[in-house]
C-alpha atoms as a PDB file:
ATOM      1  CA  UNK A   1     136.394  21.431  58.108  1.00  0.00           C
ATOM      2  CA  UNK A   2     135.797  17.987  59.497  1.00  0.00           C
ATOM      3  CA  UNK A   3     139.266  16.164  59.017  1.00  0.00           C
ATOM      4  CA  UNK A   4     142.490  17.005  60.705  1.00  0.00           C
ATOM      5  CA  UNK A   5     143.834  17.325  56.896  1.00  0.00           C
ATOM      6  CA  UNK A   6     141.243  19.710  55.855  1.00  0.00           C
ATOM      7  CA  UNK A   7     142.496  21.781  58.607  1.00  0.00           C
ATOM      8  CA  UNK A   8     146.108  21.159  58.261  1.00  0.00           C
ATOM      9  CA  UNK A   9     145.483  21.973  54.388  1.00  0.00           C
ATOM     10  CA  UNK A  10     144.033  25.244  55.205  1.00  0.00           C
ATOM     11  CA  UNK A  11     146.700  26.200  58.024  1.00  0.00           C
ATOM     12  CA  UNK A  12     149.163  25.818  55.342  1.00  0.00           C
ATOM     13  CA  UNK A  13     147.530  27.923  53.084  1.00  0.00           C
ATOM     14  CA  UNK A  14     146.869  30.775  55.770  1.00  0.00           C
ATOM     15  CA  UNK A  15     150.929  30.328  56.433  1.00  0.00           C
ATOM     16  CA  UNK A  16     151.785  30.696  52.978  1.00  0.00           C
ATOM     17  CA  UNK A  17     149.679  33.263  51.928  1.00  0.00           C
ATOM     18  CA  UNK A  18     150.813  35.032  55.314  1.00  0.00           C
ATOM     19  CA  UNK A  19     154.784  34.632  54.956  1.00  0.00           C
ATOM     20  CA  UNK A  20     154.402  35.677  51.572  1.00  0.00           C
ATOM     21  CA  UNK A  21     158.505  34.538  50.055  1.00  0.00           C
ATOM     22  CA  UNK A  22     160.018  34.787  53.358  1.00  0.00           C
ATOM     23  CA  UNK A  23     158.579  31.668  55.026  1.00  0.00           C
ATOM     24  CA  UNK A  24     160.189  33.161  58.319  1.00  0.00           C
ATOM     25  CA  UNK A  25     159.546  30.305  60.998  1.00  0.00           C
ATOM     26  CA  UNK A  26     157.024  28.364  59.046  1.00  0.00           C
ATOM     27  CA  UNK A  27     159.534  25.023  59.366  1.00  0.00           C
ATOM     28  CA  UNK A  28     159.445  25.693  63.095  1.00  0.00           C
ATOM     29  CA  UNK A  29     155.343  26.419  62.669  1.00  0.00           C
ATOM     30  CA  UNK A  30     154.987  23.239  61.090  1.00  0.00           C
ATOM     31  CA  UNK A  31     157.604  21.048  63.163  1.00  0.00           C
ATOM     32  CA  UNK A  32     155.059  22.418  66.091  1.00  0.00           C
ATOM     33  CA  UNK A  33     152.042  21.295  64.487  1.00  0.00           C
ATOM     34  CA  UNK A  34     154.006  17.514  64.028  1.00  0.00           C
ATOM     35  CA  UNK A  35     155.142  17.576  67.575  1.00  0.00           C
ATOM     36  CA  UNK A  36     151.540  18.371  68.980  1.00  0.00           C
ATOM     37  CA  UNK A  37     149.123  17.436  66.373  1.00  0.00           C
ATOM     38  CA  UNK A  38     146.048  16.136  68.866  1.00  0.00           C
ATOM     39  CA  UNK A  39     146.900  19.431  70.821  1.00  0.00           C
ATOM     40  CA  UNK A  40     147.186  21.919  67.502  1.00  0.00           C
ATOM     41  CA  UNK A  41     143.784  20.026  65.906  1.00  0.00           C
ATOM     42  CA  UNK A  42     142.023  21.172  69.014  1.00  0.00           C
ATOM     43  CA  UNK A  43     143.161  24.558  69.218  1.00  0.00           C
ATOM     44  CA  UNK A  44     141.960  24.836  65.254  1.00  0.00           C
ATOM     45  CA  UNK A  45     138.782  23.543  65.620  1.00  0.00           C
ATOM     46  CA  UNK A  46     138.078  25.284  68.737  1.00  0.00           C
ATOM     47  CA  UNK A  47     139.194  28.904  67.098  1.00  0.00           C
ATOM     48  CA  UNK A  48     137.560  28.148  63.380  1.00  0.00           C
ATOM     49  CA  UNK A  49     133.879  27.488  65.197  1.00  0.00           C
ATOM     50  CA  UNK A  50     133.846  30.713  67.453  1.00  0.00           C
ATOM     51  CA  UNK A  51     135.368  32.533  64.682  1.00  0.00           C
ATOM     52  CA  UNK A  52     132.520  33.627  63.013  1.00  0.00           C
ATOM     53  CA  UNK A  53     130.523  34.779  65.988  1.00  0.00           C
ATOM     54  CA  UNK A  54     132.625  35.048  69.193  1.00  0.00           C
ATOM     55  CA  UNK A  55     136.004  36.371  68.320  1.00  0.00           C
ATOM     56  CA  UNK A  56     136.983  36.762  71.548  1.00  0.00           C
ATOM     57  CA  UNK A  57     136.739  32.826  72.216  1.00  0.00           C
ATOM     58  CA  UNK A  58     138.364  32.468  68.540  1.00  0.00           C
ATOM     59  CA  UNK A  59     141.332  34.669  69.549  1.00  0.00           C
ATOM     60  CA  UNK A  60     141.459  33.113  72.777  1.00  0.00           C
ATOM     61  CA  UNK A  61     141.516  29.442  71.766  1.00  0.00           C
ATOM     62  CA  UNK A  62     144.538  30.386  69.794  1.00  0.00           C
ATOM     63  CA  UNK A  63     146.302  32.540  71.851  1.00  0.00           C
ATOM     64  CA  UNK A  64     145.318  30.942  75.699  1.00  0.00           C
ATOM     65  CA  UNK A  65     146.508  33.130  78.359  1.00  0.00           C
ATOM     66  CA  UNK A  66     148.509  35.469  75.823  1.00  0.00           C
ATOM     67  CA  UNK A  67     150.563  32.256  75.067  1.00  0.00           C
ATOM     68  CA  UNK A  68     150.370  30.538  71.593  1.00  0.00           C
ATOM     69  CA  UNK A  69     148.622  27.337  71.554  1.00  0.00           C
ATOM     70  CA  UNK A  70     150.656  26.133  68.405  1.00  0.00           C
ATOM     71  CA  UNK A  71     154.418  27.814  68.754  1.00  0.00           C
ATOM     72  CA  UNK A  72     155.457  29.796  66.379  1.00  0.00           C
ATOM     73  CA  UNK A  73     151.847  30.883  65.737  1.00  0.00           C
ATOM     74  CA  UNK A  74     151.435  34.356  67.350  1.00  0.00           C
ATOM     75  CA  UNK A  75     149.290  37.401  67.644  1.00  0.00           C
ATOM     76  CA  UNK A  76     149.521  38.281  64.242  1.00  0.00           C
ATOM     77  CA  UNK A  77     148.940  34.541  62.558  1.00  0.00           C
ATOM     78  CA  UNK A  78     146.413  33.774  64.927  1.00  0.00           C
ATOM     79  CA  UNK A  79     144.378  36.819  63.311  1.00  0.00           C
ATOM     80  CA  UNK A  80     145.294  35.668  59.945  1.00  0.00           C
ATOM     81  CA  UNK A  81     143.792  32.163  60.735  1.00  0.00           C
ATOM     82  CA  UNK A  82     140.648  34.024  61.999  1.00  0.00           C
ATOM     83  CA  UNK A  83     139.632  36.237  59.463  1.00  0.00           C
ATOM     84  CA  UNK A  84     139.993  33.480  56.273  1.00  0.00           C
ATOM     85  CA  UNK A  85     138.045  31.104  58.734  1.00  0.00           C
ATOM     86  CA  UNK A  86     135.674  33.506  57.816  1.00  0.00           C
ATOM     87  CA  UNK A  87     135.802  32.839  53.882  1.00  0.00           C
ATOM     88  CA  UNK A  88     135.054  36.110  52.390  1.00  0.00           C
ATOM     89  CA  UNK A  89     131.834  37.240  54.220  1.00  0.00           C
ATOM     90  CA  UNK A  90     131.337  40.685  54.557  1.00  0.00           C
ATOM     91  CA  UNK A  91     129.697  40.329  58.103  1.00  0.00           C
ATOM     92  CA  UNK A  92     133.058  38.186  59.411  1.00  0.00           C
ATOM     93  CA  UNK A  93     133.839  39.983  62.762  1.00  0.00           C
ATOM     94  CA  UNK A  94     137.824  38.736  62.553  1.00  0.00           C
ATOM     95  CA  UNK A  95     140.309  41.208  61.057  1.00  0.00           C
ATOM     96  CA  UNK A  96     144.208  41.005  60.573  1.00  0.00           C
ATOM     97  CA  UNK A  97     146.530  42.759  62.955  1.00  0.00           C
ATOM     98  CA  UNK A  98     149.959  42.377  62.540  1.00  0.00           C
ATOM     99  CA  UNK A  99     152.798  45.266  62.950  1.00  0.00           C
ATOM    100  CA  UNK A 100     152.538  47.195  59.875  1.00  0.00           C
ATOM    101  CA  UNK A 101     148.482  47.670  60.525  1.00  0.00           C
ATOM    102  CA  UNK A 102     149.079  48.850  63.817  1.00  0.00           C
ATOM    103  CA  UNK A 103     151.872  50.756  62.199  1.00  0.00           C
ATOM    104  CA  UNK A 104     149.161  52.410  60.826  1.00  0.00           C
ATOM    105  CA  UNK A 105     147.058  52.814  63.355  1.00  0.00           C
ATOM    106  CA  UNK A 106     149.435  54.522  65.662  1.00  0.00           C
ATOM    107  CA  UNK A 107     150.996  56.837  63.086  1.00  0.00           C
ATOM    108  CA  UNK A 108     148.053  57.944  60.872  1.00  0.00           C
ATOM    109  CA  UNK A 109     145.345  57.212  62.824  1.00  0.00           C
ATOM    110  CA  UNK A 110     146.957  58.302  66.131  1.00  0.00           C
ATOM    111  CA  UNK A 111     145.289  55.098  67.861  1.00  0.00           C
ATOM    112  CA  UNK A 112     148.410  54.237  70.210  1.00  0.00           C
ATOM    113  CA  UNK A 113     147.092  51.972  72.315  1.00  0.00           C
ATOM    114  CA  UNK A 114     147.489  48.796  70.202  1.00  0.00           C
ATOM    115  CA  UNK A 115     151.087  48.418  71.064  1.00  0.00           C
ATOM    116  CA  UNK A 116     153.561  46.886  68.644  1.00  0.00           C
ATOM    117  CA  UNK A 117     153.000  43.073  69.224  1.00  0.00           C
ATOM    118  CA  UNK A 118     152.167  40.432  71.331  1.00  0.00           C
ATOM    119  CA  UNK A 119     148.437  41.796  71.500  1.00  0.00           C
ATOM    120  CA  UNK A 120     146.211  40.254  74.358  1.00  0.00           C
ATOM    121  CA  UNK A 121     142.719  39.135  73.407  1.00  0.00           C
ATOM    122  CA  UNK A 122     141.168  42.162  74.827  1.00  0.00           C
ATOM    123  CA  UNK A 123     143.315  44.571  72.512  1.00  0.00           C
ATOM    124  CA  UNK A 124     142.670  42.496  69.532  1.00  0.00           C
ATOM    125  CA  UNK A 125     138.902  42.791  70.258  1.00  0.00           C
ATOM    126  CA  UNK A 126     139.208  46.398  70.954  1.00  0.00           C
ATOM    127  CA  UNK A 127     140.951  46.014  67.493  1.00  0.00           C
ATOM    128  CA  UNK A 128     138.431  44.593  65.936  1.00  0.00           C
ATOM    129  CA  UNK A 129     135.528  46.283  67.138  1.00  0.00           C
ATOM    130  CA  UNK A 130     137.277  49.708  66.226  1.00  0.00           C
ATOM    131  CA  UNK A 131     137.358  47.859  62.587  1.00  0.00           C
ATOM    132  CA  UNK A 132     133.825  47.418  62.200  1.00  0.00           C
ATOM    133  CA  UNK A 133     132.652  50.372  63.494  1.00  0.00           C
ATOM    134  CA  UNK A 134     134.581  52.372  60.909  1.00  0.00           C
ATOM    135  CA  UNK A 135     133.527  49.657  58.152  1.00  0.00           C
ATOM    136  CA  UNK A 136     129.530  50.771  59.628  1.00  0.00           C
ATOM    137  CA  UNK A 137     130.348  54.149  58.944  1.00  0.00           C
ATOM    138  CA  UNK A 138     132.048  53.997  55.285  1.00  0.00           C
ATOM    139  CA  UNK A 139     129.187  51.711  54.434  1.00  0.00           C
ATOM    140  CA  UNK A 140     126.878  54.669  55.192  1.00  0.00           C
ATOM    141  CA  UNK A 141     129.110  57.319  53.691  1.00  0.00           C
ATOM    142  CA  UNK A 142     129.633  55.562  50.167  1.00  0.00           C
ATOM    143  CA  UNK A 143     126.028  54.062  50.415  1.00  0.00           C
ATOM    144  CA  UNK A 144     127.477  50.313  49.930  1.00  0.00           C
ATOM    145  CA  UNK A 145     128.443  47.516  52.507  1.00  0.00           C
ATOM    146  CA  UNK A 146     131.835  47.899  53.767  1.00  0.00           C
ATOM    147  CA  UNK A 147     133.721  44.954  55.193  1.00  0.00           C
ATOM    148  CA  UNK A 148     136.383  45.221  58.052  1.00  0.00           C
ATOM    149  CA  UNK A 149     138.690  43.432  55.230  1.00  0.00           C
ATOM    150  CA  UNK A 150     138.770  46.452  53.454  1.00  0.00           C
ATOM    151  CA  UNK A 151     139.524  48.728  56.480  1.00  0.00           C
ATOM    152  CA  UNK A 152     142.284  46.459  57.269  1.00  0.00           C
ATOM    153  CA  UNK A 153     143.726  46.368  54.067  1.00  0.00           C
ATOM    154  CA  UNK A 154     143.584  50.421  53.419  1.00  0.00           C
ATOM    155  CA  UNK A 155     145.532  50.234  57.147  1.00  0.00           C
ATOM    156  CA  UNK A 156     148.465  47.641  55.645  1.00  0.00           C
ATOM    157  CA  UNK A 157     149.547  50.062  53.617  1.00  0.00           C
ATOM    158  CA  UNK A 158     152.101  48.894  51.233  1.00  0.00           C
END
């Protein structure tokens, strides 16, 4: 995405899809974009490059210092941004984490040490390593390729 309105286009899309009706905070997302927009840009670009291969430095760029880089766009956004930067690809190393996946996690899974928000980049890699391991090992138990999407989504849980 080479124009700032390619990216705003698909940060509103990601927010949308995300908020699903509620659109909690999403006037306050976007006021934040408007009052920062050089600032936001950077903090896009930055994430949507490393995305696919460091997501680590994706997360980070996002979320510098456990502190959003765009208010109003926390932990569980940033992940959201990160994993459709990734557009479908089965080998995408970003996965969403928000509350009701580490709902999950905790309760089913008995993995407690996610926490319940605010996740700092070296949980949400712990995250998303965990993620792809499993997605390794279902791809060799059901003899197809397993993304981390569809780990993630079996742990959202409606």
């Amino acid at each position: 995405m080479d124009s700032d309105e390619e990216l705003l286009r698909f940060l509103w899309r990601v927010l949308a899809w995300g908020s699903g009706r509620k659109l909690r905070l999403n006037h306050k997302r976007v006021q934040a974009v408007a009052d920062d927009r050089s600032s936001a840009m950077a903090a896009l670009r930055q994430a949507l490059k490393a995305a696919r291969e460091d997501p680590a430095q994706a997360y980070e760029a996002l979320r510098p210092k456990d502190r959003n880089a765009i208010a109003y766009l926390g932990p569980a956004f940033s992940t959201r941004v990160l994993y459709f930067a990734g557009c479908g690809a089965l080998d995408h190393p970003c996965a969403i984490l928000d509350s009701r996946v580490a709902a999950t996690l905790k309760n089913t899974c008995k993995w407690d040490s996610l926490g319940e928000s605010e996740w700092p980049t070296s949980t949400c890699i712990r995250y998303c390593t965990l993620l792809d391991r499993w997605a390794h090992e279902e791809s060799r138990r059901l003899g197809r390729r397993i993304g981390v999407d569809e780990i993630e989504r079996w742990l959202f849980r409606p």
